[in-house]
Protein backbone atom coordinates (compact mmCIF):
# COMPACT_ATOMS: atom_id res chain seq x y z
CA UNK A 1 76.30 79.98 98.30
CA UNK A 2 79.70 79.79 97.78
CA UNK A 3 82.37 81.79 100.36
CA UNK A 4 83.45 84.92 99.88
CA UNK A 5 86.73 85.26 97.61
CA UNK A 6 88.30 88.78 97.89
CA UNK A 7 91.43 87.70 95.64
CA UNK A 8 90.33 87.96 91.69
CA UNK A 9 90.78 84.02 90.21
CA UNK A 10 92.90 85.55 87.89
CA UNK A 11 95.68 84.29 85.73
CA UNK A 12 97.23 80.52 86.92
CA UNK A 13 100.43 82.05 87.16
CA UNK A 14 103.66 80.90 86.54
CA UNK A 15 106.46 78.47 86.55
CA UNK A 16 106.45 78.16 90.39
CA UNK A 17 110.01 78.51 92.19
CA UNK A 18 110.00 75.76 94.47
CA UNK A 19 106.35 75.04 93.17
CA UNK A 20 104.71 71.11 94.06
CA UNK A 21 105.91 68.64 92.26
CA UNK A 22 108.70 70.09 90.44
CA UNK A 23 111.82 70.94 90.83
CA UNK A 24 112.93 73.77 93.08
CA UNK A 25 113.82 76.94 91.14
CA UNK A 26 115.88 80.15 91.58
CA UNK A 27 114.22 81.86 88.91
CA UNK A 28 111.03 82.21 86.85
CA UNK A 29 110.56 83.44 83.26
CA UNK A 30 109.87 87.01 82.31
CA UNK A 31 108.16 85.43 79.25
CA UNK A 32 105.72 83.79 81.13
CA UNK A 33 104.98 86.71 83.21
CA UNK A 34 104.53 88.93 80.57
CA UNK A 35 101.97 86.59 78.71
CA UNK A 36 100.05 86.22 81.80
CA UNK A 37 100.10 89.91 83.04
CA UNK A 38 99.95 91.80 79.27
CA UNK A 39 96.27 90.01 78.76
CA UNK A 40 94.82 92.90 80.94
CA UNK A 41 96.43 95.84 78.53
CA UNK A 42 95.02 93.47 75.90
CA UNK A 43 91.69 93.55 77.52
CA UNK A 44 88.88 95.85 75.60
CA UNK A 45 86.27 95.85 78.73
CA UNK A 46 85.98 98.64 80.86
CA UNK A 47 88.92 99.01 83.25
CA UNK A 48 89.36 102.42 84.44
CA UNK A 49 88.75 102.04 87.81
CA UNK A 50 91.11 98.98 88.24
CA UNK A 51 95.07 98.17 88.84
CA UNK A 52 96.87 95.19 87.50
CA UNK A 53 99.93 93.93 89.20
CA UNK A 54 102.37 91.24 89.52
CA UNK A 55 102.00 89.12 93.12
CA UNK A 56 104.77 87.25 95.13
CA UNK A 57 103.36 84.73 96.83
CA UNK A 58 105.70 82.68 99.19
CA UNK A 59 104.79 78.96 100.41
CA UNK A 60 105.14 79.52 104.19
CA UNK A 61 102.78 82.76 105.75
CA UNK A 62 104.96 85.03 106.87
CA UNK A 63 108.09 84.97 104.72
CA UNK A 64 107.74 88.64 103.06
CA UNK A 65 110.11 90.89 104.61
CA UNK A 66 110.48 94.35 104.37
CA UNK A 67 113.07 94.97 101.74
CA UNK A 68 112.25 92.29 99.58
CA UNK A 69 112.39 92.35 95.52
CA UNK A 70 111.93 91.01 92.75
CA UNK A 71 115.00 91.28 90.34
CA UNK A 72 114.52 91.10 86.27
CA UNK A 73 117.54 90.27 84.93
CA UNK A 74 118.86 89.82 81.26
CA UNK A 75 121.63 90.00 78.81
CA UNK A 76 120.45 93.47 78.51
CA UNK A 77 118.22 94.18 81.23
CA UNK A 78 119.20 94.85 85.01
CA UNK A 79 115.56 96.14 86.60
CA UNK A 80 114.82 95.69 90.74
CA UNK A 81 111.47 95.77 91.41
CA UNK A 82 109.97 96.45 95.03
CA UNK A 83 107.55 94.62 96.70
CA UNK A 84 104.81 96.34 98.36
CA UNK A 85 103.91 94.24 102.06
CA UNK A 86 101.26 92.55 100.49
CA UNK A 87 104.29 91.55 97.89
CA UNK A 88 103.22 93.26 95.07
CA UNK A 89 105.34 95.34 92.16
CA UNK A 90 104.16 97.29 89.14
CA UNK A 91 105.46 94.88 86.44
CA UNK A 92 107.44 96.20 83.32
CA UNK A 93 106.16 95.16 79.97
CA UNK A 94 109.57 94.90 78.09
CA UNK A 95 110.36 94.01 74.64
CA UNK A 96 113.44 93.55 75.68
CA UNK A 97 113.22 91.70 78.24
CA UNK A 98 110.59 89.33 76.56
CA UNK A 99 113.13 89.03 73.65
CA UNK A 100 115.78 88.00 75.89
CA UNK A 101 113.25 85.24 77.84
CA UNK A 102 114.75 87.37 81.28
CA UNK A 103 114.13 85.71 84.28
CA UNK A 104 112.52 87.34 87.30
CA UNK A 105 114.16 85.84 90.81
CA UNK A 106 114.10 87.38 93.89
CA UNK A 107 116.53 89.25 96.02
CA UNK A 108 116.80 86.47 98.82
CA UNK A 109 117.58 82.88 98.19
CA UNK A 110 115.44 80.18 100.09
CA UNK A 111 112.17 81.51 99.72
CA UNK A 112 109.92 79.33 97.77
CA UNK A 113 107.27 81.26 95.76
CA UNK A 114 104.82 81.55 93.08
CA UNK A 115 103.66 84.45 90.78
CA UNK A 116 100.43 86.01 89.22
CA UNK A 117 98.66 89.14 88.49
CA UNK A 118 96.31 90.94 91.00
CA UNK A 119 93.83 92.84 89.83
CA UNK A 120 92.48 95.54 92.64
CA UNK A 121 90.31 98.54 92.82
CA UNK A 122 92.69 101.52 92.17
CA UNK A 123 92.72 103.67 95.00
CA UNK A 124 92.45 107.41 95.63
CA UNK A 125 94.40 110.26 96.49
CA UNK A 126 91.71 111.78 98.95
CA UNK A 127 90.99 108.48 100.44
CA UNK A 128 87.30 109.12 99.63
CA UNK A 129 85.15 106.67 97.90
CA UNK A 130 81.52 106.73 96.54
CA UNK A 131 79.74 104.01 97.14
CA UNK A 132 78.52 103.37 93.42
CA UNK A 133 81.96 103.66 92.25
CA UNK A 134 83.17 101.65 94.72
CA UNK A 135 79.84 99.08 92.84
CA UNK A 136 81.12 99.81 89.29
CA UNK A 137 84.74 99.28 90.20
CA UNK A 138 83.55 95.60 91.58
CA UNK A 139 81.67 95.11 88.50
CA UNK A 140 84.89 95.69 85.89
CA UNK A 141 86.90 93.14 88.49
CA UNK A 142 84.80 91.06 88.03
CA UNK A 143 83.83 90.99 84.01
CA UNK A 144 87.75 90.69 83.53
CA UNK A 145 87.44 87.72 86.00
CA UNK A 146 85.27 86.11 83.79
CA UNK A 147 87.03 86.57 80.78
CA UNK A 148 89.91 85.01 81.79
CA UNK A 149 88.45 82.62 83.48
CA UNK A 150 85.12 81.17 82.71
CA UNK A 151 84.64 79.33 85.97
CA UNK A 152 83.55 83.11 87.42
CA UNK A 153 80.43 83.26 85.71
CA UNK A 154 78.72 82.03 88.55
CA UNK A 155 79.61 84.47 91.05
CA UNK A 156 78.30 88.04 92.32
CA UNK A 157 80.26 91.34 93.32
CA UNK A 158 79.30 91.08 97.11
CA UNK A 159 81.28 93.83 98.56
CA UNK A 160 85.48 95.34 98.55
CA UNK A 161 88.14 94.77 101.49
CA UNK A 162 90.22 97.56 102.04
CA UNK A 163 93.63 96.29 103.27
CA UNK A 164 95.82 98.54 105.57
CA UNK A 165 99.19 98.12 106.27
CA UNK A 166 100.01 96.52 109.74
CA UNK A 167 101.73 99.50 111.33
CA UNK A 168 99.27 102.33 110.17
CA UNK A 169 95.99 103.31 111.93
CA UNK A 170 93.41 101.25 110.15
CA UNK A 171 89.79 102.20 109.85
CA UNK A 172 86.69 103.88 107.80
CA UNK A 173 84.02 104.76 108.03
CA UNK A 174 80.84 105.61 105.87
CA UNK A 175 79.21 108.81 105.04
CA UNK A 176 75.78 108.72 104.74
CA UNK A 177 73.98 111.50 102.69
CA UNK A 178 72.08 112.89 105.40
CA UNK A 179 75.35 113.73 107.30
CA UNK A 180 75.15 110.95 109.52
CA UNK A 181 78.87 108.62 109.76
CA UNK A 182 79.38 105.21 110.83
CA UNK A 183 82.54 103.86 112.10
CA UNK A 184 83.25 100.53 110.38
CA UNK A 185 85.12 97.69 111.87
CA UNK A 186 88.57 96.32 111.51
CA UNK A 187 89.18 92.86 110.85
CA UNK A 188 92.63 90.53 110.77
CA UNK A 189 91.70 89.73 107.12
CA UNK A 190 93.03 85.56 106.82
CA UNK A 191 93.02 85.73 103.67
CA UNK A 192 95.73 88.82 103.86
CA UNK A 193 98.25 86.97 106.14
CA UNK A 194 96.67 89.02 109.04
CA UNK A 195 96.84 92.65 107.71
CA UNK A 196 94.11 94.44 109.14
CA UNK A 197 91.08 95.14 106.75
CA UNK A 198 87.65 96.94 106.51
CA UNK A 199 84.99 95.29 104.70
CA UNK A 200 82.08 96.39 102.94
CA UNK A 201 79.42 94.64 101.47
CA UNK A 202 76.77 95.78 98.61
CA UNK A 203 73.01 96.30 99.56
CA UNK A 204 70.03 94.97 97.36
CA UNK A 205 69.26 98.62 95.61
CA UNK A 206 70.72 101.75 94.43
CA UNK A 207 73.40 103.04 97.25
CA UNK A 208 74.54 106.32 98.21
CA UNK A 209 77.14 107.45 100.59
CA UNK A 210 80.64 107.42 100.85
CA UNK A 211 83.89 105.74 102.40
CA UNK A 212 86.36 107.79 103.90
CA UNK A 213 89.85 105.84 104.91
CA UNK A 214 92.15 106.66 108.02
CA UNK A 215 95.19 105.94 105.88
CA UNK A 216 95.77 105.02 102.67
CA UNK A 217 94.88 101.23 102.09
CA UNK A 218 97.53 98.69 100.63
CA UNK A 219 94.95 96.96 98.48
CA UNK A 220 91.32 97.46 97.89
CA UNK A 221 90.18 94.06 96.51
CA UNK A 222 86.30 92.94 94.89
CA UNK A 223 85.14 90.29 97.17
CA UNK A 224 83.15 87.71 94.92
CA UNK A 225 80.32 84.99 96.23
């Protein structure tokens, strides 16, 4: 069985700034980003329970900082874009921009990085999630991981992450239907540079219950096998 993977194999994304084996850049192309993040508007699957976004990823752990952007920046076209502390943004589709090939750089020099879309589970308002949803929401992750990239085929929706920010109370727990609750635990999620998380993963049969958050999760992300 292959490990878990809670991060959709989306997109290879993008001209890397200080990316291996080329040469170090300030900048990255809005073109590029566009192509790579419009293919989900494109997409004709079901998607309603999903979020697309554009991802900073720096080489060294650590380097996102609070007040850190992404600036899009063209003859015509002056757009800051914050980064959430996972470093995401909600990414523009400009014609604009796209016309002008804008580049995308970010607010502080020296940070090597890479881009590419996230896709996530969107989350809700009440911070209550049904189990099945939270099933069917895996299920459209994954079916748009597959058509971009064939390689998915082979894997199974084994469970979601929720993500919590670092400096929030982190937690949830599960509802069952007979009025029963059950606290579940927090993790240091590796593969989220250490922001706590709360796991849950799918049972053989039809499921019922719900998840109730603390706080409002950063990310809610499929985890694949």
């Amino acid at each position: 069985m292959r490990p878990a993977r809670p991060l959709i194999a989306s997109l290879a994304l993008l001209l890397a700034a200080g990316s291996a084996g080329a040469q170090a850049q300030d900048a990255v192309s809005y073109r590029d980003a566009y192509r790579a993040m419009v293919v989900f508007d494109k997409y004709g699957g079901p998607k309603n329970l999903l979020v697309n976004q554009l991802q900073v990823l720096p080489r060294e752990r650590g380097a996102l900082a609070e007040g850190l952007q992404l600036s899009l920046t063209g003859r015509s076209t002056q757009l800051n874009l914050p980064l959430d502390p996972l470093g995401r943004a909600v990414f523009p589709l400009q014609k604009a921009a796209y016309d002008e090939n804008a580049s995308l750089s970010l607010n502080r020099k020296g940070i090597a990085f890479t881009l590419r879309p996230q896709v996530s589970i969107a989350p809700r308002a009440d911070g209550v999630y049904d189990v099945a949803e939270l099933r069917s929401a895996c299920a459209q992750a994954l079916d748009f991981a597959r058509y971009v990239d064939a390689s998915q085929r082979s894997r199974q929706c084994a469970g979601v992450r929720f993500v919590f920010a670092k400096k929030t109370e982190a937690g949830a727990r599960l509802r069952r239907p007979d009025g029963t609750e059950q606290v579940l635990p927090v993790t240091n999620a590796e593969a989220e540079d250490g922001f706590p998380a709360v796991g849950w993963r799918f049972g053989g049969g039809a499921e019922r219950g719900q998840i109730a958050t603390y706080n409002a999760p950063l990310a809610i992300l499929p985890i694949f096998e």
